[in-house]
N, C-alpha and C. Protein backbone atom coordinates (compact mmCIF):
# COMPACT_ATOMS: atom_id res chain seq x y z
N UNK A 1 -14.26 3.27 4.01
CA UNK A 1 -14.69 1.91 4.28
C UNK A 1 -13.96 1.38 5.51
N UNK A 2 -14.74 0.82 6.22
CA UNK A 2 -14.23 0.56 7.62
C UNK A 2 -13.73 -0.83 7.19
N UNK A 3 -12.52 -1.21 8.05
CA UNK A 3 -12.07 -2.38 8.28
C UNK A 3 -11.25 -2.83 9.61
N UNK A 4 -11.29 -4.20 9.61
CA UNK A 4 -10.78 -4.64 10.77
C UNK A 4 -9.72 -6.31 10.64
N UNK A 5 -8.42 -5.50 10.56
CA UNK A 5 -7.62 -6.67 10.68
C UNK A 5 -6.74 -6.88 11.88
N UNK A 6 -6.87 -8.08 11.49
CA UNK A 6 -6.28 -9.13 12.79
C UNK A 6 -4.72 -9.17 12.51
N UNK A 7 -3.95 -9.73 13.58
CA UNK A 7 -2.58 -10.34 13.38
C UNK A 7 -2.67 -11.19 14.65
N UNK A 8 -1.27 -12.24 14.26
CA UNK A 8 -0.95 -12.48 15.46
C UNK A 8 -1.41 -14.23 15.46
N UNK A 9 -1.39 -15.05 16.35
CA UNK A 9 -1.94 -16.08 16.28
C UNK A 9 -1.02 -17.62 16.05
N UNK A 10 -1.73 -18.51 16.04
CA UNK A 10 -0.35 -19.60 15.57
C UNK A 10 -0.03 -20.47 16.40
N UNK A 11 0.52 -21.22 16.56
CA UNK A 11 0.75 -22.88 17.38
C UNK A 11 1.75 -22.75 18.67
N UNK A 12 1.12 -23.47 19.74
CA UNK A 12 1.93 -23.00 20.91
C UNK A 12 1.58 -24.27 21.51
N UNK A 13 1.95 -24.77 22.35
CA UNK A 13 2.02 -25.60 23.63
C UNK A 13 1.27 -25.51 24.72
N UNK A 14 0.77 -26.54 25.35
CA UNK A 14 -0.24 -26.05 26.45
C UNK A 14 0.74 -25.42 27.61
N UNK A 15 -0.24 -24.08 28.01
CA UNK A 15 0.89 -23.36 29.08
C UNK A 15 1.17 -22.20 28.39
N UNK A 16 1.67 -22.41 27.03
CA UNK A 16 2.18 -20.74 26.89
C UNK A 16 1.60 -20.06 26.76
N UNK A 17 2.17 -18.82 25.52
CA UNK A 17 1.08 -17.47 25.65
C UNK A 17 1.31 -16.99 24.10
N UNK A 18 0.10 -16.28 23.64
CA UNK A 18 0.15 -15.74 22.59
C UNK A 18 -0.17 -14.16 22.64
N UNK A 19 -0.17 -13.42 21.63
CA UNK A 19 -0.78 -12.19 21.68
C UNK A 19 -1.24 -12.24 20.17
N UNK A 20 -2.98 -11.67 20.09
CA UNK A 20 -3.27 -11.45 18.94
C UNK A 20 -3.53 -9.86 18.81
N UNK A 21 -3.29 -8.87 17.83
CA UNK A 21 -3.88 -7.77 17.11
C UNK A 21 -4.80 -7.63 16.44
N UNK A 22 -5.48 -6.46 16.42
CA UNK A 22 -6.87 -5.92 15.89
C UNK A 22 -6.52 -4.82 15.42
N UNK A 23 -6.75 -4.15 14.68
CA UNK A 23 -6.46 -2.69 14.58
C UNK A 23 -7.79 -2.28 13.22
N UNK A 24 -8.58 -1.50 13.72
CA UNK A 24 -9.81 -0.58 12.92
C UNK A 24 -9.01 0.58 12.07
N UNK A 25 -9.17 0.10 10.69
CA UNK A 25 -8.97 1.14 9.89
C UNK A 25 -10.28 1.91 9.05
N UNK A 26 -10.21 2.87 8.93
CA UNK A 26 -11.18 3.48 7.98
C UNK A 26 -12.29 4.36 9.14
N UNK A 27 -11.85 4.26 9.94
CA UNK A 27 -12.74 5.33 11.01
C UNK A 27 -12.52 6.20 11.84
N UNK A 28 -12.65 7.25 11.66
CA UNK A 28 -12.08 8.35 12.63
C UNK A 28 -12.17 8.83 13.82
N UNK A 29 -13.09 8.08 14.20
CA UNK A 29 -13.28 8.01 15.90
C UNK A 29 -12.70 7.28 16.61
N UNK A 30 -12.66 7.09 17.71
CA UNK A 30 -12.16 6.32 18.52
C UNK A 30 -13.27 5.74 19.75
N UNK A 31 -14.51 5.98 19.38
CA UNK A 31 -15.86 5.44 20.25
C UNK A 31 -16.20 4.66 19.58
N UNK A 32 -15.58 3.01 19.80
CA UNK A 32 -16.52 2.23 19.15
C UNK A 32 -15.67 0.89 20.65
N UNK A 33 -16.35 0.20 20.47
CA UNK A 33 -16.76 -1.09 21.23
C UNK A 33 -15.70 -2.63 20.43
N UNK A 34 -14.81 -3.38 21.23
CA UNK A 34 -14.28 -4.25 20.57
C UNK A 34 -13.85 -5.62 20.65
N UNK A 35 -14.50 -6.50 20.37
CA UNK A 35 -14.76 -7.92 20.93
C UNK A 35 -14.07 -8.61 20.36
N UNK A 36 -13.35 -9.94 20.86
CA UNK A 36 -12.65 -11.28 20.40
C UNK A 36 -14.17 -12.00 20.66
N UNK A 37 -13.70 -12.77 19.37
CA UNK A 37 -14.95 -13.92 19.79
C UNK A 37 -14.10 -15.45 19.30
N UNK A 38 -14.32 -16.45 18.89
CA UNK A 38 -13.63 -17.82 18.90
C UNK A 38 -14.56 -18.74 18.32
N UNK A 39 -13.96 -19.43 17.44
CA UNK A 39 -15.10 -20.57 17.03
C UNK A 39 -14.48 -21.83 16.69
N UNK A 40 -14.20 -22.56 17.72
CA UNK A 40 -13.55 -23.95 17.26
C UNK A 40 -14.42 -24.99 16.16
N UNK A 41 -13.83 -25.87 15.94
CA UNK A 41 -14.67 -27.04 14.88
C UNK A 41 -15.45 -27.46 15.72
N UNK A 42 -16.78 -27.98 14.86
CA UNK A 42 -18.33 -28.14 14.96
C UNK A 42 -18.54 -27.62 16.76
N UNK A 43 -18.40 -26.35 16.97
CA UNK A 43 -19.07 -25.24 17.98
C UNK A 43 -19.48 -23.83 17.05
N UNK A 44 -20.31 -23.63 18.42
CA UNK A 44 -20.72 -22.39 17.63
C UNK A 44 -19.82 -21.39 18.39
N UNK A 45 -20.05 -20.20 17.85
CA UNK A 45 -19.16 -18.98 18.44
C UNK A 45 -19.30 -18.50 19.75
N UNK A 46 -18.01 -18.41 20.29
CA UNK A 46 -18.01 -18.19 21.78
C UNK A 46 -17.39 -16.66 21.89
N UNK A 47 -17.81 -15.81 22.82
CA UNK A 47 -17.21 -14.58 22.94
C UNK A 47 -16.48 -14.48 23.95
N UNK A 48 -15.26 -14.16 23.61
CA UNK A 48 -13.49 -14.18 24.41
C UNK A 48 -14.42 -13.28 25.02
N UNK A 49 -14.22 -11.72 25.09
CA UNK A 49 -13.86 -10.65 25.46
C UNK A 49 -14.14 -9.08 24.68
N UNK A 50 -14.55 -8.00 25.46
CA UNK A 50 -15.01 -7.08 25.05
C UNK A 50 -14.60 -5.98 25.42
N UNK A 51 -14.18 -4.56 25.09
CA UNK A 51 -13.41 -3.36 25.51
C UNK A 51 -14.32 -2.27 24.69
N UNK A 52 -15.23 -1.86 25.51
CA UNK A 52 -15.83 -0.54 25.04
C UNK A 52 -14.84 0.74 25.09
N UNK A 53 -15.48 1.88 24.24
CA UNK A 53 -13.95 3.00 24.55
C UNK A 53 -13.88 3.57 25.71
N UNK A 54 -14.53 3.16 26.73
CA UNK A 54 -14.48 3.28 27.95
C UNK A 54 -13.30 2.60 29.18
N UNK A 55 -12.85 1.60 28.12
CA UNK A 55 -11.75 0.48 28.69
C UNK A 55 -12.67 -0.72 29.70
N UNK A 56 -14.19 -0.63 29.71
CA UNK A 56 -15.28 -1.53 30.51
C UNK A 56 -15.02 -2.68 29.54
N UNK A 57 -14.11 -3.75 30.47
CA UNK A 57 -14.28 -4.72 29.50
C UNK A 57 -14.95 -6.28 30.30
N UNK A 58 -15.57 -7.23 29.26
CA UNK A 58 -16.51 -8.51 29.76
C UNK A 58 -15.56 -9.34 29.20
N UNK A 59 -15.30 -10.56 30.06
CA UNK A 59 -14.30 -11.60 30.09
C UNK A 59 -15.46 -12.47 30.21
N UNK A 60 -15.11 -13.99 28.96
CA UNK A 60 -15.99 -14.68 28.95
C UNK A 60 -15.74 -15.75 30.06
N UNK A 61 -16.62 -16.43 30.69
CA UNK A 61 -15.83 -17.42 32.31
C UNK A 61 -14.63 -18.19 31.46
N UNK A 62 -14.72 -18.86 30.63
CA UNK A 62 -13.37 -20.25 30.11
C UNK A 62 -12.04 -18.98 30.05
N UNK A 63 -12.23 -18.07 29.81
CA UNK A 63 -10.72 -17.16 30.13
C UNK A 63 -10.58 -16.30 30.86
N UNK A 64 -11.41 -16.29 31.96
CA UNK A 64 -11.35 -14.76 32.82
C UNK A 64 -9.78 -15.40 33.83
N UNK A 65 -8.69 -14.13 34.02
CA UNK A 65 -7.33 -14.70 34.51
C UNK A 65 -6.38 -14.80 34.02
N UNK A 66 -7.03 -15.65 32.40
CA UNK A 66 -5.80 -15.78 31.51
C UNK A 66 -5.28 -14.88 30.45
N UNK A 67 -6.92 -14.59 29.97
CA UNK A 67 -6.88 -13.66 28.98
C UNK A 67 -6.90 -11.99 29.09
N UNK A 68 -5.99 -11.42 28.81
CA UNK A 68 -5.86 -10.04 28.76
C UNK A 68 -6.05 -9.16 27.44
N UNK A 69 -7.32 -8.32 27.79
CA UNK A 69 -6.99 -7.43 26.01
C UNK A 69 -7.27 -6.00 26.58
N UNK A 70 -6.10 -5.39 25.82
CA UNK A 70 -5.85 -4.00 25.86
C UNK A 70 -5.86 -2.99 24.72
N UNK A 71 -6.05 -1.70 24.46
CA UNK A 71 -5.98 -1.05 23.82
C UNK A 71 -4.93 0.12 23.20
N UNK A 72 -4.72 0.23 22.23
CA UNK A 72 -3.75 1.89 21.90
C UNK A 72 -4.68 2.51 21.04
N UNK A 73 -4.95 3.62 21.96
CA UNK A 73 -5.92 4.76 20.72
C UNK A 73 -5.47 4.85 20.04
N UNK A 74 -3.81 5.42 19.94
CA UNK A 74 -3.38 6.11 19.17
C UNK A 74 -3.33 5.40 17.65
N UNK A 75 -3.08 4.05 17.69
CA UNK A 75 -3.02 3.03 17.04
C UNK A 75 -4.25 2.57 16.07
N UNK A 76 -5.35 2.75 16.96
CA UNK A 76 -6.61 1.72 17.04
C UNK A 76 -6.60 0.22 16.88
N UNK A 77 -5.54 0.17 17.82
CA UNK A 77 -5.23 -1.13 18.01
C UNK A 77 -5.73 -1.43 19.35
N UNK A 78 -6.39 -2.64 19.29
CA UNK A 78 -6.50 -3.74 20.64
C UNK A 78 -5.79 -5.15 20.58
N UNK A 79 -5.58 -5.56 21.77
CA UNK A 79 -4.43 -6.51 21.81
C UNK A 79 -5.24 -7.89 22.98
N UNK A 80 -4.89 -8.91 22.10
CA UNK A 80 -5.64 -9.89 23.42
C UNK A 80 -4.03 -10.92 23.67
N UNK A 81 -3.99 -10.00 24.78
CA UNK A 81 -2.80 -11.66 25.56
C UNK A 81 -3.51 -12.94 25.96
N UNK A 82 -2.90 -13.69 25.43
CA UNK A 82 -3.65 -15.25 25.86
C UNK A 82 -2.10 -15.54 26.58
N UNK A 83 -2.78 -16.27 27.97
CA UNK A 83 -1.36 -16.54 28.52
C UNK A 83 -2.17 -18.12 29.10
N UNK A 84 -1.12 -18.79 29.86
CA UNK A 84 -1.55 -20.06 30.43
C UNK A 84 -2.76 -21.21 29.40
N UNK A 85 -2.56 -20.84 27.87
CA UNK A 85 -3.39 -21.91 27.44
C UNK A 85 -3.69 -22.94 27.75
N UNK A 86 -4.34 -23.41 26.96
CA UNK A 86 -5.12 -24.78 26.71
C UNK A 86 -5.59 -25.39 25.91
N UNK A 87 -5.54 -26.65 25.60
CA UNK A 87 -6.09 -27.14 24.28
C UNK A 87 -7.53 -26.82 23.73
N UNK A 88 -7.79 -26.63 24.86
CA UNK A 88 -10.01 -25.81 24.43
C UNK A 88 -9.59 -24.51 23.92
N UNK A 89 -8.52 -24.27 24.24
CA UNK A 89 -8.42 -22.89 23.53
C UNK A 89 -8.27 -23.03 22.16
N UNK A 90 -8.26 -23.96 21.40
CA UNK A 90 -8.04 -24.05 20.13
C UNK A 90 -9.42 -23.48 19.27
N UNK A 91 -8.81 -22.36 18.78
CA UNK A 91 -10.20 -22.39 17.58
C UNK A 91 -9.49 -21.27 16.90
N UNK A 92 -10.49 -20.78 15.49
CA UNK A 92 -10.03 -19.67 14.60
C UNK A 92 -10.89 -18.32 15.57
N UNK A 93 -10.28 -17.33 16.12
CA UNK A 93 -10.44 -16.18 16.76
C UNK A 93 -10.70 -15.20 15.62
N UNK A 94 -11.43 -14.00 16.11
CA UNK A 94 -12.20 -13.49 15.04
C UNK A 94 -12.27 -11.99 16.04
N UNK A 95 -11.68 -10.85 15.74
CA UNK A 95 -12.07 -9.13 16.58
C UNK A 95 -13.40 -8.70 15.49
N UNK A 96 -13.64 -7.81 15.77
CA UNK A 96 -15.03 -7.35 15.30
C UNK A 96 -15.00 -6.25 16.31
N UNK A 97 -15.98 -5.01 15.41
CA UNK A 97 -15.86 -3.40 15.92
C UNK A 97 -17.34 -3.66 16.13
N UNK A 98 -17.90 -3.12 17.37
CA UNK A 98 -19.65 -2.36 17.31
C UNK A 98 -18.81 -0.72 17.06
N UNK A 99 -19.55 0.09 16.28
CA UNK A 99 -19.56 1.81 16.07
C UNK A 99 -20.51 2.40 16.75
N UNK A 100 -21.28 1.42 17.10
CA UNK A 100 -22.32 1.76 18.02
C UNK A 100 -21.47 2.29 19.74
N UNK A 101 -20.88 1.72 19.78
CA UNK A 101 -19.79 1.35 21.00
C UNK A 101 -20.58 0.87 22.36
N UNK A 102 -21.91 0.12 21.79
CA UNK A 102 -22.73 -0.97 22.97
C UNK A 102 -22.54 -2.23 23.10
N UNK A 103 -21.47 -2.74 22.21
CA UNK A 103 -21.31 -4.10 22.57
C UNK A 103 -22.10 -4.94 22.40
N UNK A 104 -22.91 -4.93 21.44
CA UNK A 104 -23.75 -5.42 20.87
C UNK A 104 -24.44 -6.09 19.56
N UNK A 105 -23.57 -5.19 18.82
CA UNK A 105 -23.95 -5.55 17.20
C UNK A 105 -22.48 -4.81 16.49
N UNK A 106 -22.12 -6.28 15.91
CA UNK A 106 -21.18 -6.28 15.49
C UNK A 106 -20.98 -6.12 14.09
N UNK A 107 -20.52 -4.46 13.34
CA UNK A 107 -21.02 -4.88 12.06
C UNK A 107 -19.57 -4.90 11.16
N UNK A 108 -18.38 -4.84 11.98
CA UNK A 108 -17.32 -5.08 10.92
C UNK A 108 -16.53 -6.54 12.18
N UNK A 109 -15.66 -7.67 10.65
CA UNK A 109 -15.31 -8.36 11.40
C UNK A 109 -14.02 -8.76 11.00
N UNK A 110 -12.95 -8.87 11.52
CA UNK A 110 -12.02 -9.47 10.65
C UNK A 110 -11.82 -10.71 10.06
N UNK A 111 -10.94 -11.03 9.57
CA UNK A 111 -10.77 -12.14 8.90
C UNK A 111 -10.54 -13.93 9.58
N UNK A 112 -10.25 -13.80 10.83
CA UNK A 112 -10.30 -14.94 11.44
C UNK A 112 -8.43 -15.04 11.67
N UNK A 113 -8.12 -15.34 12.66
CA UNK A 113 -6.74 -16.26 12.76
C UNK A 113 -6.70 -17.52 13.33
N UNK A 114 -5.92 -18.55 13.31
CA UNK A 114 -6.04 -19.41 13.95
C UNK A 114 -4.83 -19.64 14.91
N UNK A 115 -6.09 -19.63 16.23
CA UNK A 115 -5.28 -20.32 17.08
C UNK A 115 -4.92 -22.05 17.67
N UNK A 116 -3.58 -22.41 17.81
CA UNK A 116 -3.56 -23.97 18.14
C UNK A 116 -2.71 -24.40 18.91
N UNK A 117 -3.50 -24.89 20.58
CA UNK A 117 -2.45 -25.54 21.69
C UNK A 117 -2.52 -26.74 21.62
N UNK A 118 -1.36 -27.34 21.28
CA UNK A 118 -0.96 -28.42 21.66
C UNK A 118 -0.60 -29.13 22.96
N UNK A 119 -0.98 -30.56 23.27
CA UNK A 119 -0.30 -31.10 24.72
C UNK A 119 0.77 -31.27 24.87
């Protein structure tokens, strides 16, 4: 059974930086596709960022600069640095695997963390 948990996350100040974790358990490949997405109160879901196993990754415009996400195969871990926040950055963040590895259809998701910048 595939899964996908998160870490990481939590209250910061406008300006600083966070780092959240992902890490895919239950699959033995390492070709799959891996997106942050974000959903603050009454919005709908916005997509951070995407890392096919190719390392081709799509930065959504509100974080391209700030936001960095990287990978460890060895791990199956991906990592999103949030640096230089902002209070729009506030929402519960959410990784999710495509197995497909097209970036497209997302069928495992984790559990949500929340992120929160303060002024």
């Amino acid at each position: 059974q595939v899964q996908v948990v998160e870490s990481g996350g939590g209250s910061v100040q406008s300006g600083g930086s966070l780092r959240l974790s992902c890490s895919v358990f239950g699959y033995a490949y390492s070709s799959y596709c891996m997106g942050w997405f974000r959903q603050a109160p009454g919005k709908e879901r916005e997509g951070v960022v995407t890392m096919d196993s190719d390392g081709d990754t799509t930065y959504g415009d509100s974080v391209k600069g700030r936001f960095t996400i990287s990978q460890d195969n060895a791990k199956n871990t991906v990592y999103l640095q949030m640096n230089s926040l902002k209070p729009e950055d506030t929402a519960v963040y959410y990784c999710a695997a495509d197995l497909t590895n097209r970036c497209a259809v997302y069928g495992y998701w984790g559990q949500g963390t929340q992120v929160t910048v303060s002024t």
